[in-house]
Every structure is written in C-alpha cells, then in structure tokens.
N, C-alpha and C. Protein backbone atom coordinates (compact mmCIF):
# COMPACT_ATOMS: atom_id res chain seq x y z
N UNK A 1 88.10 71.15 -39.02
CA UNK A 1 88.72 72.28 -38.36
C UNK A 1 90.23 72.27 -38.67
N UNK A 2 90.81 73.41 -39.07
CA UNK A 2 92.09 73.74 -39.49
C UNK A 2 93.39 74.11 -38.32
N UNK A 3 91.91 75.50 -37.87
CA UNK A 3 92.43 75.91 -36.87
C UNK A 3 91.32 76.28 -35.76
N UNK A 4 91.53 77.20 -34.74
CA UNK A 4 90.14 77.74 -34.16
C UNK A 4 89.61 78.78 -35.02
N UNK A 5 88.13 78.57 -35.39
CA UNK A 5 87.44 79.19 -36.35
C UNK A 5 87.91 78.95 -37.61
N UNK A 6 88.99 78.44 -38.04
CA UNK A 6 88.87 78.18 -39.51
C UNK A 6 88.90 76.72 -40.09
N UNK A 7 87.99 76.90 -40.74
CA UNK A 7 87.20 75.22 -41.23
C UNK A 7 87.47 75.03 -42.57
N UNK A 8 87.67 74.04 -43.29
CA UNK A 8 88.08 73.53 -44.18
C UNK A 8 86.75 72.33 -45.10
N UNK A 9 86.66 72.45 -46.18
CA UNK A 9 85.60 71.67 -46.39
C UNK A 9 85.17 71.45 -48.15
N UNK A 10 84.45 70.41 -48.38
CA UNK A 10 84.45 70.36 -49.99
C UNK A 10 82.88 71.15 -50.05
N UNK A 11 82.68 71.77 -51.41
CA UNK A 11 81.85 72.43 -51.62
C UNK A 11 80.14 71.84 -51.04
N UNK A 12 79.62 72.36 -50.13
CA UNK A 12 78.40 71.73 -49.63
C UNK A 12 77.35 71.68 -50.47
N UNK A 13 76.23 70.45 -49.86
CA UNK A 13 74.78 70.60 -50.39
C UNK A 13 73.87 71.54 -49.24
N UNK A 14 72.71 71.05 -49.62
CA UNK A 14 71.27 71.83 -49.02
C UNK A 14 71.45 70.79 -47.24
N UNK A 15 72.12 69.24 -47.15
CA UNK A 15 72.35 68.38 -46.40
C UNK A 15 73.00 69.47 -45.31
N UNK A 16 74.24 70.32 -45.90
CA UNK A 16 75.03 70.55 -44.92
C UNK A 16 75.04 72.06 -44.34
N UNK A 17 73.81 72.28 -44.96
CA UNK A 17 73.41 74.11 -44.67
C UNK A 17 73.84 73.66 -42.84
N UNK A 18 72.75 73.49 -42.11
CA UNK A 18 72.39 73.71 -40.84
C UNK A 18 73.63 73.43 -39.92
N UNK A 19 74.92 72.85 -40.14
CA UNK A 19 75.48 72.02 -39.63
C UNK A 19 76.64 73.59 -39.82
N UNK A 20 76.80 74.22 -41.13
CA UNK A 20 77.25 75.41 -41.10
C UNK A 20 76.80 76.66 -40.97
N UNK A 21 75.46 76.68 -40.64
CA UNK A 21 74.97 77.51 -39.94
C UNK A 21 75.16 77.95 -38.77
N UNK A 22 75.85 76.41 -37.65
CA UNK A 22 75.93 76.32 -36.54
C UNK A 22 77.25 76.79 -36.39
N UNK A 23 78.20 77.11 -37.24
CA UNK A 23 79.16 77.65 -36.96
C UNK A 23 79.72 78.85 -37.26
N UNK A 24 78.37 79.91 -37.57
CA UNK A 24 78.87 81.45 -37.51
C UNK A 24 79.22 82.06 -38.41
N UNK A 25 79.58 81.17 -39.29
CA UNK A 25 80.69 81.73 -40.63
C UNK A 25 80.52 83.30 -40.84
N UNK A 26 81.33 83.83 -41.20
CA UNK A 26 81.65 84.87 -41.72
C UNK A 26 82.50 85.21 -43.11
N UNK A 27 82.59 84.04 -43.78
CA UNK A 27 83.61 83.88 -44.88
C UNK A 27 83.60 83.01 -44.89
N UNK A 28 83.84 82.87 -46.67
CA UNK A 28 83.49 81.78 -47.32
C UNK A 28 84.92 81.87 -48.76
N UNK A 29 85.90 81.29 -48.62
CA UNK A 29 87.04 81.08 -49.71
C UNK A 29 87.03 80.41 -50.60
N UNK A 30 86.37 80.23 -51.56
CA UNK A 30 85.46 79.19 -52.18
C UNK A 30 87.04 78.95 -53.37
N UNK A 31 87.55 77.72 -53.72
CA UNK A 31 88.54 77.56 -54.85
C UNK A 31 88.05 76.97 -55.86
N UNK A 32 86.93 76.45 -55.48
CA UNK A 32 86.53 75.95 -56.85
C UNK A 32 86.45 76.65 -58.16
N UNK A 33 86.83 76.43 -59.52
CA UNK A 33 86.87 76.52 -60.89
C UNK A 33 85.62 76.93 -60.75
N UNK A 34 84.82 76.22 -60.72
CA UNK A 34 83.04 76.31 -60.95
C UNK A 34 82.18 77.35 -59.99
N UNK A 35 81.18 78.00 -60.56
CA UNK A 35 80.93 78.86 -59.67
C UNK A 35 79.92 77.90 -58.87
N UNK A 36 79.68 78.44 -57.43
CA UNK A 36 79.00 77.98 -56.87
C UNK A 36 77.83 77.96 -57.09
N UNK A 37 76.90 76.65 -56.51
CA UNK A 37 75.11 76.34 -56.98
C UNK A 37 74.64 77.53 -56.23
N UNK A 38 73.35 77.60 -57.06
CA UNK A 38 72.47 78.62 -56.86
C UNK A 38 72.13 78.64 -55.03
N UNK A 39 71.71 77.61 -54.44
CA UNK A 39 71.58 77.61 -53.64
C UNK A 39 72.42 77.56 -52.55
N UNK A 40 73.43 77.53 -52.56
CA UNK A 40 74.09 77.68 -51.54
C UNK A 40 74.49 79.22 -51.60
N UNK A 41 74.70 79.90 -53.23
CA UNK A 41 74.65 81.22 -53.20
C UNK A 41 73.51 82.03 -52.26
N UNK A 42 72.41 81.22 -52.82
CA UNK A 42 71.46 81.91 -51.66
C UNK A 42 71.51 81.62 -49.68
N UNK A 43 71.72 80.96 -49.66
CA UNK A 43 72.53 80.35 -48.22
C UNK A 43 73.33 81.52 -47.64
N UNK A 44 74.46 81.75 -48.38
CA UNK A 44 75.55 82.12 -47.76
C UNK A 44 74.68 84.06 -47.61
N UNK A 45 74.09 83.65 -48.81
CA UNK A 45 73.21 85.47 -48.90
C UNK A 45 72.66 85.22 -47.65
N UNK A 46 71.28 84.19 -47.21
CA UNK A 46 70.54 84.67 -46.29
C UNK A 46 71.47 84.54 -44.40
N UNK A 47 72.82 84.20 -44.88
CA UNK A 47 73.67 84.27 -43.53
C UNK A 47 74.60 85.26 -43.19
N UNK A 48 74.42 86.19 -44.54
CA UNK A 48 75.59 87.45 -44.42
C UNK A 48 76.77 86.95 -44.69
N UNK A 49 76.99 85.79 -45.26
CA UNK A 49 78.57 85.72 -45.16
C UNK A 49 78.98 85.98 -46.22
N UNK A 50 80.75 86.56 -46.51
CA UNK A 50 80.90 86.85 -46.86
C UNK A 50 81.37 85.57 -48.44
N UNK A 51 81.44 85.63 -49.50
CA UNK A 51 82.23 84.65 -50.60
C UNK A 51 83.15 85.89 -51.44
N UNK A 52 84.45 85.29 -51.41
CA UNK A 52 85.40 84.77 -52.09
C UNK A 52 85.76 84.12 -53.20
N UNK A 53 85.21 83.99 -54.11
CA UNK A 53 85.53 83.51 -55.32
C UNK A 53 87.27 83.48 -56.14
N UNK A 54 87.92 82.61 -55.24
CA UNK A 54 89.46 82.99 -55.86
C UNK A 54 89.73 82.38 -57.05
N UNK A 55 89.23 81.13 -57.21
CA UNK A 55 89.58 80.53 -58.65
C UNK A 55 89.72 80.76 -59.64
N UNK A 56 88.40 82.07 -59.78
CA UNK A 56 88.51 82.85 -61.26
C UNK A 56 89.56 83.82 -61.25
N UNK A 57 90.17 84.17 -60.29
CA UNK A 57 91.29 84.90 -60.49
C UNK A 57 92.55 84.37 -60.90
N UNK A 58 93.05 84.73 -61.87
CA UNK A 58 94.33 84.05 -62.20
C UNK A 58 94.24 82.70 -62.78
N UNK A 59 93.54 82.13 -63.11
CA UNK A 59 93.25 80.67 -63.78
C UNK A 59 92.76 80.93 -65.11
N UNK A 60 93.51 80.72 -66.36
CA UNK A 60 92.53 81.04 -67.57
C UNK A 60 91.38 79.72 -67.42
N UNK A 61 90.20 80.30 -68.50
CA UNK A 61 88.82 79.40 -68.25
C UNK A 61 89.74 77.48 -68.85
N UNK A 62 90.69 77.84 -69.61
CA UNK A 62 90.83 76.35 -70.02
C UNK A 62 91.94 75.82 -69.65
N UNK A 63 91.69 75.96 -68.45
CA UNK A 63 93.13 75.37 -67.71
C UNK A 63 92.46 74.48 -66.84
N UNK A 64 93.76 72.93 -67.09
CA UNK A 64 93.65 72.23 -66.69
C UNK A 64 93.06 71.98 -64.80
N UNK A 65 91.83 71.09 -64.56
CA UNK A 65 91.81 71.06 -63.21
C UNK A 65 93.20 70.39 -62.63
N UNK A 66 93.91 69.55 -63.15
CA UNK A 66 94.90 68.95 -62.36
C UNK A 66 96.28 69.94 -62.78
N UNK A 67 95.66 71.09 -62.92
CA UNK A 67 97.44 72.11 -63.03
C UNK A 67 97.03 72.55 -61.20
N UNK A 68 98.70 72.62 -60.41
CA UNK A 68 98.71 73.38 -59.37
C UNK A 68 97.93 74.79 -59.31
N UNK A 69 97.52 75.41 -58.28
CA UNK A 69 97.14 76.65 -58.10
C UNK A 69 98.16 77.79 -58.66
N UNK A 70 97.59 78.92 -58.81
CA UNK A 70 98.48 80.04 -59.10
C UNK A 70 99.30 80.34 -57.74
N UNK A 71 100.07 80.77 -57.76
CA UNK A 71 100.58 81.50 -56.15
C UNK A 71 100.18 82.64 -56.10
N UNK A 72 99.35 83.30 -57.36
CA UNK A 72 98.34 84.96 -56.80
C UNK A 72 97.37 84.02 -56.36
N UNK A 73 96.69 83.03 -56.54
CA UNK A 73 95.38 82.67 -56.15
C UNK A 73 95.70 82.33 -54.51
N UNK A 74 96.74 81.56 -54.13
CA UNK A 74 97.08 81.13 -52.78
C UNK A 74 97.59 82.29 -52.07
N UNK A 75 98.37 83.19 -52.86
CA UNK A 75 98.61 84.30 -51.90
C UNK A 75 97.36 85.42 -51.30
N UNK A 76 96.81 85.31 -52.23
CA UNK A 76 95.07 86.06 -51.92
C UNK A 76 93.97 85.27 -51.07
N UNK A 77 94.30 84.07 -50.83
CA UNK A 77 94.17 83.29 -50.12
C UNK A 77 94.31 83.11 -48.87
N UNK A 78 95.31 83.61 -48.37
CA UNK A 78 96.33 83.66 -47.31
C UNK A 78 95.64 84.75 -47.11
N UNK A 79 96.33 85.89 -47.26
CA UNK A 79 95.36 87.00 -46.85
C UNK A 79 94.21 87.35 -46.23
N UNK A 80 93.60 86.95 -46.48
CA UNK A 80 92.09 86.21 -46.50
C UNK A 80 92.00 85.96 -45.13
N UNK A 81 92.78 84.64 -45.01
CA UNK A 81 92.59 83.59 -44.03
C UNK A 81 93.24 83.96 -42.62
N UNK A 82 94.63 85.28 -42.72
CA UNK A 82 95.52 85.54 -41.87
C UNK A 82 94.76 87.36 -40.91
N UNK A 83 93.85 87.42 -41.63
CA UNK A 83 92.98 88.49 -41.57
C UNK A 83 91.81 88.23 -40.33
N UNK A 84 92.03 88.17 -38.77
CA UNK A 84 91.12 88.09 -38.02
C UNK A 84 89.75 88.49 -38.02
N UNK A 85 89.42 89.29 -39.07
CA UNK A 85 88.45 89.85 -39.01
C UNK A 85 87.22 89.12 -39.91
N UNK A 86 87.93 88.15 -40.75
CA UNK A 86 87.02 87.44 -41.90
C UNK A 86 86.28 86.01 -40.46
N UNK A 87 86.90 86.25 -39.52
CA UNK A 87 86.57 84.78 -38.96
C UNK A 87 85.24 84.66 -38.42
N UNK A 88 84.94 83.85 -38.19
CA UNK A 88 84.70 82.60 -38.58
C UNK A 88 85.21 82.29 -39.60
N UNK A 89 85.76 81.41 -40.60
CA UNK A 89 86.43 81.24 -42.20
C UNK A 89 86.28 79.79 -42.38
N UNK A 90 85.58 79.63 -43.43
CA UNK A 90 85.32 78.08 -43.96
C UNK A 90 86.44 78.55 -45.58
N UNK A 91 87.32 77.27 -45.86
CA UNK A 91 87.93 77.29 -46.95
C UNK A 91 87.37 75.85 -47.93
N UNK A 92 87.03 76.49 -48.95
CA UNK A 92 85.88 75.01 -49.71
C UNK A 92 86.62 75.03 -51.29
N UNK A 93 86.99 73.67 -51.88
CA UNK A 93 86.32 73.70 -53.25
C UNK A 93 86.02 72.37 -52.96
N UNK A 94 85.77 72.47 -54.96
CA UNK A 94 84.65 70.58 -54.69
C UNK A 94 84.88 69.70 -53.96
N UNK A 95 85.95 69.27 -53.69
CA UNK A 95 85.58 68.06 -52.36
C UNK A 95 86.61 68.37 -51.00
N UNK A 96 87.16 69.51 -51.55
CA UNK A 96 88.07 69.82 -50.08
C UNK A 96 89.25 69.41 -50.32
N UNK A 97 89.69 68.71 -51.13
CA UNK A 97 90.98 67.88 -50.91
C UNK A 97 92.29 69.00 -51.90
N UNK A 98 92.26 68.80 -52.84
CA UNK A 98 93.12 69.59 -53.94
C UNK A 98 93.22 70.93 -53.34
N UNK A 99 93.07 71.70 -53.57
CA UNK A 99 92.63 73.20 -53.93
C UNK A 99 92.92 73.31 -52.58
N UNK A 100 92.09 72.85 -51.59
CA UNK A 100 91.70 73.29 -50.13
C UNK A 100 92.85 73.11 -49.60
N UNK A 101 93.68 71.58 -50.16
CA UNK A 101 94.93 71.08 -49.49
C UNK A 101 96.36 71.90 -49.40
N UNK A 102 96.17 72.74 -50.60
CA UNK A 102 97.30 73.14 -51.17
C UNK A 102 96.90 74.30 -50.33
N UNK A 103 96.27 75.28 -50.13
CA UNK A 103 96.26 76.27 -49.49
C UNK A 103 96.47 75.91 -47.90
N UNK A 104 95.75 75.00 -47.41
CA UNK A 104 95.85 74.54 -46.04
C UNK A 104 97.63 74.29 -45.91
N UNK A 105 97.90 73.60 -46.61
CA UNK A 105 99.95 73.11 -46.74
C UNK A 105 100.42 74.18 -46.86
N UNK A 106 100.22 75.49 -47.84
CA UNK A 106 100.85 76.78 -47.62
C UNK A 106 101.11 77.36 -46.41
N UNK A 107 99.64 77.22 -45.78
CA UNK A 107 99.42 77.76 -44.40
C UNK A 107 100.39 76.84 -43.34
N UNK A 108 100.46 75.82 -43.27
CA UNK A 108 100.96 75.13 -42.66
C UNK A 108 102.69 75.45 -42.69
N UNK A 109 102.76 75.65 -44.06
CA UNK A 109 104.07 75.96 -44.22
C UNK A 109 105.01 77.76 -43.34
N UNK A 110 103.73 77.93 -43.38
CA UNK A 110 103.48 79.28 -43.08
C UNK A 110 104.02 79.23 -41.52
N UNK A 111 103.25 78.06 -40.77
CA UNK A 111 103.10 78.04 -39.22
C UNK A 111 104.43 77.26 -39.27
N UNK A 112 105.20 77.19 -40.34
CA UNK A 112 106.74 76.18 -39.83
C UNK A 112 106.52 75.18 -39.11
N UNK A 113 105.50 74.18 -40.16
CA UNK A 113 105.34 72.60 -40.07
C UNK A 113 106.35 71.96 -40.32
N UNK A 114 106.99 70.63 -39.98
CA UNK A 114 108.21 70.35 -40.68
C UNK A 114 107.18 70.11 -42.35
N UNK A 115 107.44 69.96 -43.09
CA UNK A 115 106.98 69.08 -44.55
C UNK A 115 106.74 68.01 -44.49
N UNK A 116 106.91 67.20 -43.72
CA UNK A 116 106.67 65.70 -43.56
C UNK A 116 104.95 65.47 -42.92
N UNK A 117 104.72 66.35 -41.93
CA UNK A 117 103.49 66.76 -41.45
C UNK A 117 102.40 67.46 -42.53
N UNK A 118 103.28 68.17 -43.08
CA UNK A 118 102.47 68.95 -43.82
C UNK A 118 102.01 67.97 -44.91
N UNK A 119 102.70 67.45 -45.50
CA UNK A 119 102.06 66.36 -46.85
C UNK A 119 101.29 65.02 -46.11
N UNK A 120 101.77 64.44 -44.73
CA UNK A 120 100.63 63.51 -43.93
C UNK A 120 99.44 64.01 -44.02
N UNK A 121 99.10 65.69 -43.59
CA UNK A 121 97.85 66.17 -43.81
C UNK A 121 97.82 66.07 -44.98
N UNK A 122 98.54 66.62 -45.96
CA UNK A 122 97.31 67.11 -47.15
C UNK A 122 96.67 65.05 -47.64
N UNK A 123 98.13 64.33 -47.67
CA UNK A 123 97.64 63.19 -48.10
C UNK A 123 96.29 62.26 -47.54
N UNK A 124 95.66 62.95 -46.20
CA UNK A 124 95.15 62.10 -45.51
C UNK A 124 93.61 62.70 -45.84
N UNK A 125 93.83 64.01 -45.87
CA UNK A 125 92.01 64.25 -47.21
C UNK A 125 92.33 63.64 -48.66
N UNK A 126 93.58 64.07 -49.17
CA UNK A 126 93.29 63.61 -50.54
C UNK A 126 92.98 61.76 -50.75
N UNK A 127 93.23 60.83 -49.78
CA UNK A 127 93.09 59.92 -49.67
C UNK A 127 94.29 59.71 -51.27
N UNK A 128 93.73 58.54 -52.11
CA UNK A 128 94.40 57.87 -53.17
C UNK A 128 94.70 58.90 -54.09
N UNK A 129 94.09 60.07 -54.32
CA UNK A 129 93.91 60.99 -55.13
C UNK A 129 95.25 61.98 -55.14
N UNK A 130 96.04 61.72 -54.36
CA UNK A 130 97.27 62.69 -53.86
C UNK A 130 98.20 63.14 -55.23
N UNK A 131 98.31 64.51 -56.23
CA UNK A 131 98.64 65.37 -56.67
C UNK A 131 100.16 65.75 -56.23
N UNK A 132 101.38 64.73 -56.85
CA UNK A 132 102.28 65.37 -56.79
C UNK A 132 103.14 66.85 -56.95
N UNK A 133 102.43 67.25 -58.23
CA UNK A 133 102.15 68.49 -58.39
C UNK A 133 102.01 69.68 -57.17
N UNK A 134 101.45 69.33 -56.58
CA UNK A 134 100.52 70.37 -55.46
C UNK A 134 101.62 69.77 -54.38
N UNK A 135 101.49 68.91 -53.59
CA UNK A 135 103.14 68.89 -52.94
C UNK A 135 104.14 69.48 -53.45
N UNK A 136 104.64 69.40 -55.00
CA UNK A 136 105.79 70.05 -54.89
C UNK A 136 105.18 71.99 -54.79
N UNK A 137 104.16 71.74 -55.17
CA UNK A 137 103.99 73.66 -55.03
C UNK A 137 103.93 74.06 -53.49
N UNK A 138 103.54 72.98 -52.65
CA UNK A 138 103.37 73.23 -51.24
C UNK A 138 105.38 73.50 -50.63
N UNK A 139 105.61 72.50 -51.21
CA UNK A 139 107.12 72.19 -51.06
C UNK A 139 107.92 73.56 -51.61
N UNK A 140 107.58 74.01 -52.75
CA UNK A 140 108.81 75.27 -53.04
C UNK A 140 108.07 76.39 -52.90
N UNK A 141 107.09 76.66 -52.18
CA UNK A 141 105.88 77.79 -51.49
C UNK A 141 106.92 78.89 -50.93
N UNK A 142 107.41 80.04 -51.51
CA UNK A 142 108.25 80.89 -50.94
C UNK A 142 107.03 81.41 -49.76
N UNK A 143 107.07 81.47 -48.62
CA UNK A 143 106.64 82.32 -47.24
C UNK A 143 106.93 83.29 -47.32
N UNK A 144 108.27 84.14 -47.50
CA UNK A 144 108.15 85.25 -47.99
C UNK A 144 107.61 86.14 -48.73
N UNK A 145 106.98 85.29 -49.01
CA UNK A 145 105.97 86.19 -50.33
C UNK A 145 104.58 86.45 -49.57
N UNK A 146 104.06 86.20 -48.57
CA UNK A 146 103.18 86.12 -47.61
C UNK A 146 103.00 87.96 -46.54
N UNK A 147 102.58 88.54 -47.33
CA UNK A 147 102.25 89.65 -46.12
C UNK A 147 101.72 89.00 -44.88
N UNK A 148 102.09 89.13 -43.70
CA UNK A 148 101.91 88.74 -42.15
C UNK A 148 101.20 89.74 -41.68
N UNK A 149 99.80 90.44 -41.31
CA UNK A 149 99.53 91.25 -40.86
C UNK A 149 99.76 91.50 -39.16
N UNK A 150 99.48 92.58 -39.14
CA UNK A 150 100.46 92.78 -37.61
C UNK A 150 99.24 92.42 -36.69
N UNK A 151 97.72 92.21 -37.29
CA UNK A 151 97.20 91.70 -36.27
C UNK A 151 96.29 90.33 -36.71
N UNK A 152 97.51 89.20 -36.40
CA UNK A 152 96.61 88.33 -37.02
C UNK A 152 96.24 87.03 -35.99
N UNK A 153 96.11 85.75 -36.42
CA UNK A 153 95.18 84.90 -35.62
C UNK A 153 96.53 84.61 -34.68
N UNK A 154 95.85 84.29 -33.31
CA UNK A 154 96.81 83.91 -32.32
C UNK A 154 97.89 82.48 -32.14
N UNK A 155 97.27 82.27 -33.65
CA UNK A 155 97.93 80.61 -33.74
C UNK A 155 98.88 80.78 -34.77
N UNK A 156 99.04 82.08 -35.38
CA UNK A 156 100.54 81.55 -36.26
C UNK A 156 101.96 82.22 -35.72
C-alpha cells in the first residue's frame, strides 16, 4: 500500500490473482517493458479493470532496461494515479522495485517528502539493487510539470 487504495506491486502470477481480487482494483499501471502474460491479461479482463500499458510509450523497443524512465512515461503516470476515479489503482512492473519506485518517489516528491524519505523508500523495495540513475531522476523530477487535478485524492 502506497496510499489508501493505491497499491504498488511487481508484476503478478496465477498465486496472486485472489489476493487482488480482494482488493477491487479498478486500474492497473503496468511499467513493465514486456507486455503482460496472457493470463493475467485475462484476469484483469474477467475483473473489468482497467490496464495501462505505459512502458511502450516513449521507450524505443531497444532501450536499455537500466536507462531511467521517460518523464512522458512518469508524467502519464501521475495522471493516472492523481485521477480519483481510476481507484482502486495497483502500480506494477516486474518486480515492483525500479519502474514502480521511480514513479512512487515522483509521487512522493509530489506530496513534499523531504528526499531523504523518499530514497529510504525507494531503497527499501529495491533492496541491493538500488539504481542511482532513478534517484537522481527522482531527485531533479520538476513537480511542476505535474497537472494537479482540482479533484484529486485526499492525501496529496
């Protein structure tokens, strides 16, 4: 959990259907490069929810997994996520940590975390794996560039 209703998570199996079933979803922000397995495509079909596919936007196909995100991909992102109406909102790529982190630290940046908080979180999914890179994109993340809708979640 990120926030209320918005969940954070690495791309699931068939293990973790029921467990997100139980939580309503309505959206699905998927960052992963890779498109999602067949079956969870069918999942998210037989739950109505909605997917998101941001990765393919703005990423050419041969770009590096360890390059930072685009800031169209995180700003479409945001959007997304600042949008009461998508909620329930699970934010996924492959294991949650990268991709998921850097958008979660935007957001954070967003809610005027100090930075010190903000990289404790991202470092504490990425475990050993921590992407200087993606800190510094979390780190020079203009907020201004962030449309704020006038009706958005009660927590930012």
């Amino acid at each position: 959990m990120v926030e209320e209703d918005l969940y954070r998570s690495g791309a699931p199996n068939e293990l973790n259907f029921p467990f997100l079933e139980k939580l309503g979803l309505r959206t699905v922000v998927y960052l992963a490069q890779e498109e999602p397995t067949p079956r969870f495509l069918n999942f998210i079909d037989d739950q109505e929810i909605k997917l998101h596919h941001l990765a393919l936007h703005g990423t050419a196909p041969s770009s590096n997994a360890w390059d930072p995100m685009s800031e169209e991909v995180v700003l479409e992102a945001l959007e997304l996520i600042l949008d009461p109406t998508n909620y329930p909102l699970v934010i996924m790529c492959n294991l949650g940590r990268h991709r998921t982190g850097t958008v979660v630290g935007c957001l954070r940046k967003l809610q005027r975390w100090n930075l010190t908080s903000i990289f404790e979180e991202y470092r504490r999914y990425a475990g050993p794996k921590v992407r200087l890179l993606n800190e510094q994109f979390i780190e020079l993340f203009d907020t201004d560039l962030v449309r704020v809708p006038i009706s958005h979640p009660t927590w930012l």
